[in-house]
PDB file of N, CA and C in Angstrom:
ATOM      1  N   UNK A   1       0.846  -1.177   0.000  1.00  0.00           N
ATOM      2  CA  UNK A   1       0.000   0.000   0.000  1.00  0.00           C
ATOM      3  C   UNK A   1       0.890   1.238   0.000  1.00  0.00           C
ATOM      4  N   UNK A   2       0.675   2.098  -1.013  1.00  0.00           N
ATOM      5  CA  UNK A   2       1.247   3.565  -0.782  1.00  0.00           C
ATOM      6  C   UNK A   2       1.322   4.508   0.119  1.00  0.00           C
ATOM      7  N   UNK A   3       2.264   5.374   0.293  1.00  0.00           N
ATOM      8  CA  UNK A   3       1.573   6.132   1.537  1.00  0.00           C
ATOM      9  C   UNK A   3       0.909   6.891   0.855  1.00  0.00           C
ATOM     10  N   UNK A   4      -0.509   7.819   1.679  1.00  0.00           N
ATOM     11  CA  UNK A   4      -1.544   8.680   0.845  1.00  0.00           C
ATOM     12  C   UNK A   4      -0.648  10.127   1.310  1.00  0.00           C
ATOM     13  N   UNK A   5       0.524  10.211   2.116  1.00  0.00           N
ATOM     14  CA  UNK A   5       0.684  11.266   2.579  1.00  0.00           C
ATOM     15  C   UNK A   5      -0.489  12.445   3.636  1.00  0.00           C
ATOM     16  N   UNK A   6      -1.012  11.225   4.335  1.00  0.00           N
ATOM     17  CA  UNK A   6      -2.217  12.150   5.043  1.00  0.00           C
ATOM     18  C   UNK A   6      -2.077  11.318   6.188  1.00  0.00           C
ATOM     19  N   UNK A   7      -0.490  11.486   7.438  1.00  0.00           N
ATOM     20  CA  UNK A   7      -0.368  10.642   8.324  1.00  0.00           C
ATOM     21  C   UNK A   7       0.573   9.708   8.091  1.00  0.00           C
ATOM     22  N   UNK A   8       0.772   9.131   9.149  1.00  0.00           N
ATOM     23  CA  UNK A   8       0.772   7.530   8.755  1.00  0.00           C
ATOM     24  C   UNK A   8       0.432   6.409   8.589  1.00  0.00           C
ATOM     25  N   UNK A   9       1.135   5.564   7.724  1.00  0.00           N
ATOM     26  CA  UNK A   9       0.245   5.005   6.559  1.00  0.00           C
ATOM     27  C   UNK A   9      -0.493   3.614   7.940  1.00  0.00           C
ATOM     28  N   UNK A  10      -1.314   2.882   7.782  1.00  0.00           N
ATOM     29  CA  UNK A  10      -1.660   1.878   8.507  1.00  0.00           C
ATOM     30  C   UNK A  10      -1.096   0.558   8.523  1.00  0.00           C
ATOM     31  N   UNK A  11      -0.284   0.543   6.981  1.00  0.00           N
ATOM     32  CA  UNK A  11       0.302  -0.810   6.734  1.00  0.00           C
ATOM     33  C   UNK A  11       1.714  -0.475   7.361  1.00  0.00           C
ATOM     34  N   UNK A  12       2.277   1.064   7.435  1.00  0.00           N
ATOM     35  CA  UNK A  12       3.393   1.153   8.386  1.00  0.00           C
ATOM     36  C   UNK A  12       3.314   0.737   9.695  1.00  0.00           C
ATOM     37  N   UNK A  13       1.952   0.808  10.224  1.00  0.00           N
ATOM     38  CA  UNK A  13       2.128   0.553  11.732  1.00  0.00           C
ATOM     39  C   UNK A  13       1.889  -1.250  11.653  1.00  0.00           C
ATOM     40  N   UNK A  14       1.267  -1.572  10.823  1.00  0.00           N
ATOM     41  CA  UNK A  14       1.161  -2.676  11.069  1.00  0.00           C
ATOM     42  C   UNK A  14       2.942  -3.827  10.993  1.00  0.00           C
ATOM     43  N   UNK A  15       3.479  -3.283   9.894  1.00  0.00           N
ATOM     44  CA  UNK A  15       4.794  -3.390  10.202  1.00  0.00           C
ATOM     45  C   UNK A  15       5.518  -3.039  11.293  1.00  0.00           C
ATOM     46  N   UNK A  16       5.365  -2.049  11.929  1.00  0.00           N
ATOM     47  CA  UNK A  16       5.961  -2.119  13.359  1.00  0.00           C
ATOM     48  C   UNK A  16       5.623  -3.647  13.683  1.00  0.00           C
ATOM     49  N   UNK A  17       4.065  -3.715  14.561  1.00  0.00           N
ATOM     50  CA  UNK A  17       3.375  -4.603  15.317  1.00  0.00           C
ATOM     51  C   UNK A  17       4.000  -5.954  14.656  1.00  0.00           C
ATOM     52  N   UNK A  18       4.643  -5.908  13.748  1.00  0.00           N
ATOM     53  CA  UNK A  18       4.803  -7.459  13.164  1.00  0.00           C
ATOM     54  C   UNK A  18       6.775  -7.837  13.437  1.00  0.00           C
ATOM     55  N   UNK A  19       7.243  -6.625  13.372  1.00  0.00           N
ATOM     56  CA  UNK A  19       8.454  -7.021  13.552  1.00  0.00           C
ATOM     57  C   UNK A  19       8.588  -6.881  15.113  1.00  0.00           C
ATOM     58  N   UNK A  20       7.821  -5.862  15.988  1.00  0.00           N
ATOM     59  CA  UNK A  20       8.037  -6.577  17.134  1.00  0.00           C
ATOM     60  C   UNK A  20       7.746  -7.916  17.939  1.00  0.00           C
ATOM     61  N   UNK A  21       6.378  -8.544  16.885  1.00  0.00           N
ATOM     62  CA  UNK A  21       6.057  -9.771  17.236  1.00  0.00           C
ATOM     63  C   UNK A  21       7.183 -10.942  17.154  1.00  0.00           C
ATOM     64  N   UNK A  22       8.052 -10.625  15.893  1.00  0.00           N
ATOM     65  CA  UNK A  22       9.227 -11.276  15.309  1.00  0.00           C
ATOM     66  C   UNK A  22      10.089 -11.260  15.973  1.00  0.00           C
ATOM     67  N   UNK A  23      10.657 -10.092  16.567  1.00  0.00           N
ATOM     68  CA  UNK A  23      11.637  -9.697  17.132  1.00  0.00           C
ATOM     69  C   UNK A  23      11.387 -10.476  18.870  1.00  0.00           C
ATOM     70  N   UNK A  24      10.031 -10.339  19.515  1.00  0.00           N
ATOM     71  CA  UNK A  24      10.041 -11.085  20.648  1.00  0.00           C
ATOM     72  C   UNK A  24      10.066 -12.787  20.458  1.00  0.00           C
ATOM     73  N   UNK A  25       9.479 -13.245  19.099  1.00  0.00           N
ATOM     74  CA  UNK A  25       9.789 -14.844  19.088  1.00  0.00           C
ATOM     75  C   UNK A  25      11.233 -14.920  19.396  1.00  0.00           C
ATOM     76  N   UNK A  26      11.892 -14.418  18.599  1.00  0.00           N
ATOM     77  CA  UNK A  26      13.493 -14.746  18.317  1.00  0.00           C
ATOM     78  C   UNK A  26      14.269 -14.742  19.426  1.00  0.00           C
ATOM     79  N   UNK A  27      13.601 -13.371  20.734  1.00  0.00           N
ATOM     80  CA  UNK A  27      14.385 -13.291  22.345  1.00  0.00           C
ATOM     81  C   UNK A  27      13.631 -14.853  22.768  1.00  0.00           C
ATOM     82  N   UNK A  28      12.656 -14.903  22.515  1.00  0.00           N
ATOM     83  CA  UNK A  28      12.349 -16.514  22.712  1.00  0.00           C
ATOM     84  C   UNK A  28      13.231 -17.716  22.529  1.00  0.00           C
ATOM     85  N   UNK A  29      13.469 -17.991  21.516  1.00  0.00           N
ATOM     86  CA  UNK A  29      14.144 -18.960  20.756  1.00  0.00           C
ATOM     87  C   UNK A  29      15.258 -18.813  21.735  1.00  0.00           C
ATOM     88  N   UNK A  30      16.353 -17.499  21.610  1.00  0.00           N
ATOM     89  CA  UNK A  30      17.441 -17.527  22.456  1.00  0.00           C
ATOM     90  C   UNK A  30      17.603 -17.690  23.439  1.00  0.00           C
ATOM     91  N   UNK A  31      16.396 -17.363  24.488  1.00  0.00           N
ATOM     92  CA  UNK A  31      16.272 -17.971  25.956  1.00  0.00           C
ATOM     93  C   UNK A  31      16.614 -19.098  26.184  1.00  0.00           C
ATOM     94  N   UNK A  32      15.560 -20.290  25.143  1.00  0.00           N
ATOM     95  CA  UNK A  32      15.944 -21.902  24.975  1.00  0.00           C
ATOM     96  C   UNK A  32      17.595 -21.649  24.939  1.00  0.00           C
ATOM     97  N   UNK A  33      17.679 -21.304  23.419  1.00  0.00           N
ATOM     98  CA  UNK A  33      18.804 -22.153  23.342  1.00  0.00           C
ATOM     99  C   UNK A  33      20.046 -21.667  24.263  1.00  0.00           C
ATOM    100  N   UNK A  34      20.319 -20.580  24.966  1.00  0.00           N
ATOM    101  CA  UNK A  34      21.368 -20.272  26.060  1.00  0.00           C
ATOM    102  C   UNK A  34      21.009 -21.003  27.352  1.00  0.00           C
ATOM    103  N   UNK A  35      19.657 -20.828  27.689  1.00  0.00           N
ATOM    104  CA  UNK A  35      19.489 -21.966  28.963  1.00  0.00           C
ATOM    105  C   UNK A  35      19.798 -21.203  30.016  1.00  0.00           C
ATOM    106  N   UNK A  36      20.682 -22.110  30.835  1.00  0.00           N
ATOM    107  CA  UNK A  36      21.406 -21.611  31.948  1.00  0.00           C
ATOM    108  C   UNK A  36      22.767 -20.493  31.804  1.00  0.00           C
ATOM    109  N   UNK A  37      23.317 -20.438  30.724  1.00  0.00           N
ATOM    110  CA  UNK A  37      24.906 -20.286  30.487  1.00  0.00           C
ATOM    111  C   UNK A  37      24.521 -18.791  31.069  1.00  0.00           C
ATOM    112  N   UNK A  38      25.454 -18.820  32.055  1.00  0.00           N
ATOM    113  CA  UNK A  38      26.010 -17.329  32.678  1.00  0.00           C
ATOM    114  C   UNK A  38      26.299 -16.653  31.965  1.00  0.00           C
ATOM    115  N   UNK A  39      27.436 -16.991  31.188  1.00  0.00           N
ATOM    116  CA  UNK A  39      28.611 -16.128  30.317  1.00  0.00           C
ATOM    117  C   UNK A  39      27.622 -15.590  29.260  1.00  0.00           C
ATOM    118  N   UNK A  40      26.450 -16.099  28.766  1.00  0.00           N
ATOM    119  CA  UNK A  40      25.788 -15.950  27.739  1.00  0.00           C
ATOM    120  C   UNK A  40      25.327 -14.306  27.755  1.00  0.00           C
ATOM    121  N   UNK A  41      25.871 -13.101  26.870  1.00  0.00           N
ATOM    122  CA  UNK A  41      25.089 -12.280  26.983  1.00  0.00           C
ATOM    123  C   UNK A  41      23.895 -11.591  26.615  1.00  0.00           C
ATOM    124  N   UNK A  42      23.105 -10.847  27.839  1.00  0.00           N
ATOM    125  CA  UNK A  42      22.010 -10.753  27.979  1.00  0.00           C
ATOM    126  C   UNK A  42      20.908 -10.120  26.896  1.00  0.00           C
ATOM    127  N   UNK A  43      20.049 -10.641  26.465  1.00  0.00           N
ATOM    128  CA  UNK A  43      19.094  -9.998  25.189  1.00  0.00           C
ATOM    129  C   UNK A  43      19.046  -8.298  25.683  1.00  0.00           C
ATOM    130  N   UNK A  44      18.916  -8.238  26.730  1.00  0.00           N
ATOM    131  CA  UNK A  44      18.443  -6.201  27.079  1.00  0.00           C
ATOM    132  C   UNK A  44      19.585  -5.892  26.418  1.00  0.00           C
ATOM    133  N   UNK A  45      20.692  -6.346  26.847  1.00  0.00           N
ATOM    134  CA  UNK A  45      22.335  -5.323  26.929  1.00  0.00           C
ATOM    135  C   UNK A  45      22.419  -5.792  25.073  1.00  0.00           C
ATOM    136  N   UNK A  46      22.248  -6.950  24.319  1.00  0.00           N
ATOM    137  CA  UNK A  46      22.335  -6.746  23.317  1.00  0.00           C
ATOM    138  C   UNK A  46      21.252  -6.009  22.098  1.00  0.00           C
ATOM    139  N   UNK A  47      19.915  -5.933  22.886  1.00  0.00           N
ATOM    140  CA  UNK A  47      19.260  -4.930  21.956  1.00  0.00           C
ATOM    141  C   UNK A  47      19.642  -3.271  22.788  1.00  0.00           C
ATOM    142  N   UNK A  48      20.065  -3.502  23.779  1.00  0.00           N
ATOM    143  CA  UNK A  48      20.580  -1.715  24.005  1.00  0.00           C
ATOM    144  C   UNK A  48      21.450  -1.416  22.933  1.00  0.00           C
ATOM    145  N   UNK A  49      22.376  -2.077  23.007  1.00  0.00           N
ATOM    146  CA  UNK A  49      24.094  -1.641  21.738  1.00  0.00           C
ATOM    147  C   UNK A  49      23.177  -1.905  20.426  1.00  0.00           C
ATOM    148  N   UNK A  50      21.980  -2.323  19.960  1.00  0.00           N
ATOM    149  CA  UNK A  50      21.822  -2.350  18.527  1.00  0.00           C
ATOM    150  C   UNK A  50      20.453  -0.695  18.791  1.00  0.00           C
ATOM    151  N   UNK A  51      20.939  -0.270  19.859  1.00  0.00           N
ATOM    152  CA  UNK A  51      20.466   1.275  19.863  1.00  0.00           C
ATOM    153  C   UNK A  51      18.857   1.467  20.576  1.00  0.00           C
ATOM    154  N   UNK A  52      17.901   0.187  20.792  1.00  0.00           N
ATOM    155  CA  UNK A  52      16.589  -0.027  21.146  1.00  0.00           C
ATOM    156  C   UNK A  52      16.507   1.310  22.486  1.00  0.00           C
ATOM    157  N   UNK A  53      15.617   1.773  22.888  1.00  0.00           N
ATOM    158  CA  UNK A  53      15.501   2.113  24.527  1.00  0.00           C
ATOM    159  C   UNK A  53      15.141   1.276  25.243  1.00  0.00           C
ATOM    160  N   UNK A  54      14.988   1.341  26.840  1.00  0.00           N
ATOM    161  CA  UNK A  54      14.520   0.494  27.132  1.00  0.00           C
ATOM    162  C   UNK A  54      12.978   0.159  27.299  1.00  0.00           C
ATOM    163  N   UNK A  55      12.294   1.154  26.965  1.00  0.00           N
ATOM    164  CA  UNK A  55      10.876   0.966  27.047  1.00  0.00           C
ATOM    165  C   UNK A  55      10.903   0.088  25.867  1.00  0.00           C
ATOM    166  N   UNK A  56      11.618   0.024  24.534  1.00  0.00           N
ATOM    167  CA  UNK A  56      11.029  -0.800  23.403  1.00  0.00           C
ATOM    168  C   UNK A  56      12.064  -2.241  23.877  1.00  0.00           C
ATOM    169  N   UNK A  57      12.789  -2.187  24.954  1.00  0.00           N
ATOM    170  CA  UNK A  57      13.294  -3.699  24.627  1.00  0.00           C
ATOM    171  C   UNK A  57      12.306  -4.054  26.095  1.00  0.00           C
ATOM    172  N   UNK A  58      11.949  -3.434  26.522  1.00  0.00           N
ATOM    173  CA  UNK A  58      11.014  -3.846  28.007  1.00  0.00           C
ATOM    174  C   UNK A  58       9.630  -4.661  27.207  1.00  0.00           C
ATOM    175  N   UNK A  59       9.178  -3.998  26.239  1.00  0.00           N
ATOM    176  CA  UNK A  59       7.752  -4.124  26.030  1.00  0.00           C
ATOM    177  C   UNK A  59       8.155  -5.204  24.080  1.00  0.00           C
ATOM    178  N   UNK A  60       8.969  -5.948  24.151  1.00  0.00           N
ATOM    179  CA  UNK A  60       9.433  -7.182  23.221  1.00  0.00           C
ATOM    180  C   UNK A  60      10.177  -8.066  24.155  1.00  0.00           C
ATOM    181  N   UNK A  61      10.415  -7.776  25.231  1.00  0.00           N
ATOM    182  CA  UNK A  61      10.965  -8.985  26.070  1.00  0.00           C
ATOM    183  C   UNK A  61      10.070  -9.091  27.312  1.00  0.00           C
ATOM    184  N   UNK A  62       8.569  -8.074  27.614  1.00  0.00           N
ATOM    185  CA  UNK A  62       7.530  -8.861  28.238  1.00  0.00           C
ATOM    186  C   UNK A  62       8.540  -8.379  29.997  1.00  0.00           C
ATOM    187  N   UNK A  63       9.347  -7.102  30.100  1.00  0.00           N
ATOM    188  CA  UNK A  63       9.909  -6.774  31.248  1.00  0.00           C
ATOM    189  C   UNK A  63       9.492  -5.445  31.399  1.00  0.00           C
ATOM    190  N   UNK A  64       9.745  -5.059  32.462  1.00  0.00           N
ATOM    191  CA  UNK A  64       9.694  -3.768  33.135  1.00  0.00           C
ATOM    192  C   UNK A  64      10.819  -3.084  32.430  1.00  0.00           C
ATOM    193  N   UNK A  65      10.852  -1.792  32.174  1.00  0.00           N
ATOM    194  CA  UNK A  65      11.849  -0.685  31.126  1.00  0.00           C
ATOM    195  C   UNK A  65      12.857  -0.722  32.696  1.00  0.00           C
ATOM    196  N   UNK A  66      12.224  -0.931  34.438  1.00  0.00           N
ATOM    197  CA  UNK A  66      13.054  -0.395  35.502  1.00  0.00           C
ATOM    198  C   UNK A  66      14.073  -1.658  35.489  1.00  0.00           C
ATOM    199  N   UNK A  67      13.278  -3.100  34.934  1.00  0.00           N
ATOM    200  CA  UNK A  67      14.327  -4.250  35.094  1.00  0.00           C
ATOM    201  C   UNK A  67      15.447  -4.057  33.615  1.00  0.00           C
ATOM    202  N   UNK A  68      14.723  -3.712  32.950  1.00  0.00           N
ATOM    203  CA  UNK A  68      15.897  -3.317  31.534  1.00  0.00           C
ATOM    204  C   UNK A  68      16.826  -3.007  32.170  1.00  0.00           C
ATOM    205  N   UNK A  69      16.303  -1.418  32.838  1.00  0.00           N
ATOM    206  CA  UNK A  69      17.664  -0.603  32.541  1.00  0.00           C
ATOM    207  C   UNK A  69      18.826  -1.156  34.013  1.00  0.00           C
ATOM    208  N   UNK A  70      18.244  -2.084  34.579  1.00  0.00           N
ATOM    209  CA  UNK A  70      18.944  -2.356  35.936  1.00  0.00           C
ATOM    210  C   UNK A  70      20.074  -3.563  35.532  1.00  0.00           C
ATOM    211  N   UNK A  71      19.190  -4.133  34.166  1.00  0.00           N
ATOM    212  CA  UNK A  71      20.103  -5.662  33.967  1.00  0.00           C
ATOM    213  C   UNK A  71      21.287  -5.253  33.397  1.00  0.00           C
ATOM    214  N   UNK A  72      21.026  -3.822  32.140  1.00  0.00           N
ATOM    215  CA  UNK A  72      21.940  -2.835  31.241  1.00  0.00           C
ATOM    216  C   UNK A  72      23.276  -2.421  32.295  1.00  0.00           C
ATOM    217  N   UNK A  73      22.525  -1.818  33.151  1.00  0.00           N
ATOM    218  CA  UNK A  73      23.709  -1.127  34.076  1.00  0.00           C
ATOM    219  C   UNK A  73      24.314  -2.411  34.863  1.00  0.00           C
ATOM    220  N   UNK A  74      23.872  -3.394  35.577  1.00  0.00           N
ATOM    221  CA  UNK A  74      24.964  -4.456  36.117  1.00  0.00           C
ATOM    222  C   UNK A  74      25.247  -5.026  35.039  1.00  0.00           C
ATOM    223  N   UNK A  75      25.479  -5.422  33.665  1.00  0.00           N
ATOM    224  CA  UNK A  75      26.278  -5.551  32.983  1.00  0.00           C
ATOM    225  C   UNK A  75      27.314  -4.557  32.309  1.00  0.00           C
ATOM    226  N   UNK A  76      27.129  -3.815  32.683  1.00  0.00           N
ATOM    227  CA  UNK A  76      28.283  -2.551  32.438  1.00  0.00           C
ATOM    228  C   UNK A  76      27.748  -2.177  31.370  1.00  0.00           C
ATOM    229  N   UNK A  77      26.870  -1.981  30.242  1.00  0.00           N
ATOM    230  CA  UNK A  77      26.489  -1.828  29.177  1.00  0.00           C
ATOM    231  C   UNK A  77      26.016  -0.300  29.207  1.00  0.00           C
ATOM    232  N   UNK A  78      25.825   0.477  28.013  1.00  0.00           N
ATOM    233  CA  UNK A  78      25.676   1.582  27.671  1.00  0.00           C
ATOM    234  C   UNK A  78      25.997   3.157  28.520  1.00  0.00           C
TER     235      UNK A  78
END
């Protein structure tokens, strides 16, 4: 769909809503497959460095933006 230039477009937002749906399977998937591993680093601290805030990695990983930014800072991150 084009944009009509009156706003934004609806199929833009719906693209949001779909890549964040995408984007939370995938913190899924990685949960499994890291498991337990300590050393493994953390989905917040790696969608912080790919630039996210924490309200948008709080609300695709199903956390509080206060536990984001707490997991960010004890990992030394940003």
């Amino acid at each position: 769909m084009a944009p009509t230039g009156r706003g934004t477009d609806k199929h833009e937002v719906a693209m949001s809503k779909a890549l964040a749906g995408i984007l939370a399977l995938l913190i899924e998937e990685r949960r499994e497959r890291v498991g337990g591993d300590k050393n493994a680093t953390k989905i917040e601290v790696l969608l912080a460095s790919a630039g996210m805030s924490n309200e948008d990695i709080a609300a695709v990983a199903n956390k509080s933006p206060d536990t984001v930014r707490k997991t960010i800072e004890r990992a030394g991150a940003k």
